[in-house]
Protein backbone atom coordinates (compact mmCIF):
# COMPACT_ATOMS: atom_id res chain seq x y z
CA UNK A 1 12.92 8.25 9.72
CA UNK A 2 10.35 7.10 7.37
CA UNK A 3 6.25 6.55 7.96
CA UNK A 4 4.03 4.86 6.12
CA UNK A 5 0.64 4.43 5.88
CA UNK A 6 -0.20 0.59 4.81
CA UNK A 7 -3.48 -0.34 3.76
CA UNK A 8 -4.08 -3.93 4.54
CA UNK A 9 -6.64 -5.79 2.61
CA UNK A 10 -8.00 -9.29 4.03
CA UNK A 11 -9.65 -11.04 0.72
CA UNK A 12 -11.09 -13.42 2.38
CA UNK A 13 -13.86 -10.55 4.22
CA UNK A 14 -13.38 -7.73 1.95
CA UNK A 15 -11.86 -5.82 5.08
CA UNK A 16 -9.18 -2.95 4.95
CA UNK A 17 -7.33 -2.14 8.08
CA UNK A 18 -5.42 1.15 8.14
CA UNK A 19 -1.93 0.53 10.00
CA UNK A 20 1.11 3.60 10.78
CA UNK A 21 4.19 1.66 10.17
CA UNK A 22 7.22 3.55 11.93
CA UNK A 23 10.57 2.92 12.70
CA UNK A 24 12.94 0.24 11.26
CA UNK A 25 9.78 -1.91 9.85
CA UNK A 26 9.45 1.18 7.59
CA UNK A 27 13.34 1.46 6.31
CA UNK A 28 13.39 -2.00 5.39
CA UNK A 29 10.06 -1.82 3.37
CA UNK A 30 12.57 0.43 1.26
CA UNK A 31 13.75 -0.87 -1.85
CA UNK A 32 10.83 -3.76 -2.34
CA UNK A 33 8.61 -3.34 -5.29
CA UNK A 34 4.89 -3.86 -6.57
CA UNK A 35 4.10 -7.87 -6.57
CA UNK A 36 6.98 -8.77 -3.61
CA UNK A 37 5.66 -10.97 -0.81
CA UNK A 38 6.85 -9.36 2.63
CA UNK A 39 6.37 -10.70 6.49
CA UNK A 40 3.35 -9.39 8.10
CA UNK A 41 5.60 -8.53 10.90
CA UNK A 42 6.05 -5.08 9.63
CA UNK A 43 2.07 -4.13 10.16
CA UNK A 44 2.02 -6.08 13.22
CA UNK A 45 0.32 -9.05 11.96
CA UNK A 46 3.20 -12.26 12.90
CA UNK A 47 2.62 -14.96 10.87
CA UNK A 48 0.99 -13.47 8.21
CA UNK A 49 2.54 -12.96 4.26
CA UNK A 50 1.52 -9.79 3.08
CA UNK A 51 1.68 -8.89 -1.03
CA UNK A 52 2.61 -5.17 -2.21
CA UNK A 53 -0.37 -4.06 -4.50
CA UNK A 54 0.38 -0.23 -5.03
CA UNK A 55 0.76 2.99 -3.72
CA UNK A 56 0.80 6.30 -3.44
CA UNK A 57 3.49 9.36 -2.72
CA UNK A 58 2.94 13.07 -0.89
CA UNK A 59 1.12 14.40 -4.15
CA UNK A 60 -1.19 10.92 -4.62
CA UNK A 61 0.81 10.23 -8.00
CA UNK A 62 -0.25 6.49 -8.15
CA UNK A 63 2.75 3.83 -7.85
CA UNK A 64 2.67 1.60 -11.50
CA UNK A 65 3.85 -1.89 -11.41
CA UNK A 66 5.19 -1.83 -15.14
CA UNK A 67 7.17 1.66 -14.43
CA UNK A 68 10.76 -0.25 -12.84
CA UNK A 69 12.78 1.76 -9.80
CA UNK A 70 11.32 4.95 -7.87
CA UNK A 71 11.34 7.91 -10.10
CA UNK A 72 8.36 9.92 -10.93
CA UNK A 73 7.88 9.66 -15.11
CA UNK A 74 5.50 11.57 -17.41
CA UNK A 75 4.04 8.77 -19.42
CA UNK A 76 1.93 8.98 -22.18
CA UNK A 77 -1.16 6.58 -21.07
CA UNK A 78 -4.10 5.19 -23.00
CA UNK A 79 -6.10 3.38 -20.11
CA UNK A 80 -5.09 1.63 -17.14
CA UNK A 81 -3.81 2.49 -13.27
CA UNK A 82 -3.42 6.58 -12.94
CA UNK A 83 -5.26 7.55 -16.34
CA UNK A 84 -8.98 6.41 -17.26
CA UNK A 85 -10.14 7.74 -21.10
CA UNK A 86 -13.39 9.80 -21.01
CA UNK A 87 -13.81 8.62 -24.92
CA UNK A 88 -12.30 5.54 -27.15
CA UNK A 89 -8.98 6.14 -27.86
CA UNK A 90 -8.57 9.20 -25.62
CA UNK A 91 -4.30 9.68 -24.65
CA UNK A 92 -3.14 11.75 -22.01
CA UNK A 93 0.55 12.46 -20.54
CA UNK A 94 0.67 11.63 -16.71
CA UNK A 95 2.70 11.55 -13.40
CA UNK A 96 3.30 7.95 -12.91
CA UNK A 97 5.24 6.84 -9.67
CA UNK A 98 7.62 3.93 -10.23
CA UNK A 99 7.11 0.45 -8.53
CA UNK A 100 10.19 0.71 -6.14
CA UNK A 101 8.86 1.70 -2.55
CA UNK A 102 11.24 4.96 -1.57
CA UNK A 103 11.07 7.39 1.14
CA UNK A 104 8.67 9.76 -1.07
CA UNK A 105 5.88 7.01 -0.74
CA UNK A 106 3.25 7.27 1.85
CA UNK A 107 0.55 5.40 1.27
CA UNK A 108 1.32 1.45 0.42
CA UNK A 109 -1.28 -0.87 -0.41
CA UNK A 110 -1.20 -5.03 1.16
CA UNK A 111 -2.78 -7.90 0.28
CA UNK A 112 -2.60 -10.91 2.29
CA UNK A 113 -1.58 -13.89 0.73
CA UNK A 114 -1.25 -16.32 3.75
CA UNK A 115 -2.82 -15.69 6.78
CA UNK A 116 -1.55 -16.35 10.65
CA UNK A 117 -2.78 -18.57 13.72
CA UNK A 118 -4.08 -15.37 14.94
CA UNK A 119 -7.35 -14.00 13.15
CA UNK A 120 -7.09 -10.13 11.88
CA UNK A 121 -9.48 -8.66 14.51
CA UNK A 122 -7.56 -9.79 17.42
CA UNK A 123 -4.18 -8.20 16.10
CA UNK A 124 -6.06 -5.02 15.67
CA UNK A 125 -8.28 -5.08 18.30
CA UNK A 126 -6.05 -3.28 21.11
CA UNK A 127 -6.13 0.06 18.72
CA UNK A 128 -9.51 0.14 18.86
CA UNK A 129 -10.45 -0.10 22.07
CA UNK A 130 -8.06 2.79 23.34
CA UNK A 131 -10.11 5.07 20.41
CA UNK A 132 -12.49 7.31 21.85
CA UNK A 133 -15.89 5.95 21.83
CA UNK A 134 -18.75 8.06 19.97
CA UNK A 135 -21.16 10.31 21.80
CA UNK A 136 -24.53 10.09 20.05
């Protein structure tokens, strides 16, 4: 079995919500890629449409939506997503994660794209009230 950690990002507040995806909602996030619209039944949100921004595998090699299927590459990069130039012109060879969601992947970003008749708080809300409350 696979887990994943989805990161899902509400535009309208600016909000991330850290979710464990398990079980078959994980295996059939297998196989989508970078820029796919999936059902926000996978994070537990019904109702919702959720976008696939990026990623990340065991290592933290970033996913690239240009770089097709799951393989990790050694691309030579300018600028852009896993590779920023300290000085103009700057080139660097890099691990670069395709943009095909595998089993290797644990960290997958979300953006939601259309939202549900419930609001994000109250889908969420359960989890945090069985965390332990601070002692100050």
């Amino acid at each position: 079995m696979v887990d994943f950690k989805a990161i899902v990002n509400d535009v309208k507040t600016g909000r991330s919500y850290n979710v464990t995806v398990t079980g078959h909602h994980a295996n059939s996030l297998i196989g989508k890629n970078i820029g796919e619209i999936v059902d926000g039944i996978f994070v537990g949100l019904p109702g919702y449409k959720l976008k696939i921004t990026g990623g990340s595998d065991r290592n933290g090699t970033p996913m690239r939506a240009d770089l097709p299927g799951p393989k990790r590459k050694k691309l030579l990069l300018s600028e852009g997503l896993g590779f920023h130039e300290r000085y103009p012109g700057e080139r660097k060879r890099v691990t670069i994660r395709g943009s095909a969601i595998s089993s290797e992947i644990v960290q997958i970003n979300l953006a939601i794209t259309e939202y549900g008749p419930k609001s994000i708080e109250e889908s969420f809300a359960p989890a945090a009230k069985d965390a332990p409350a601070e002692k100050k």
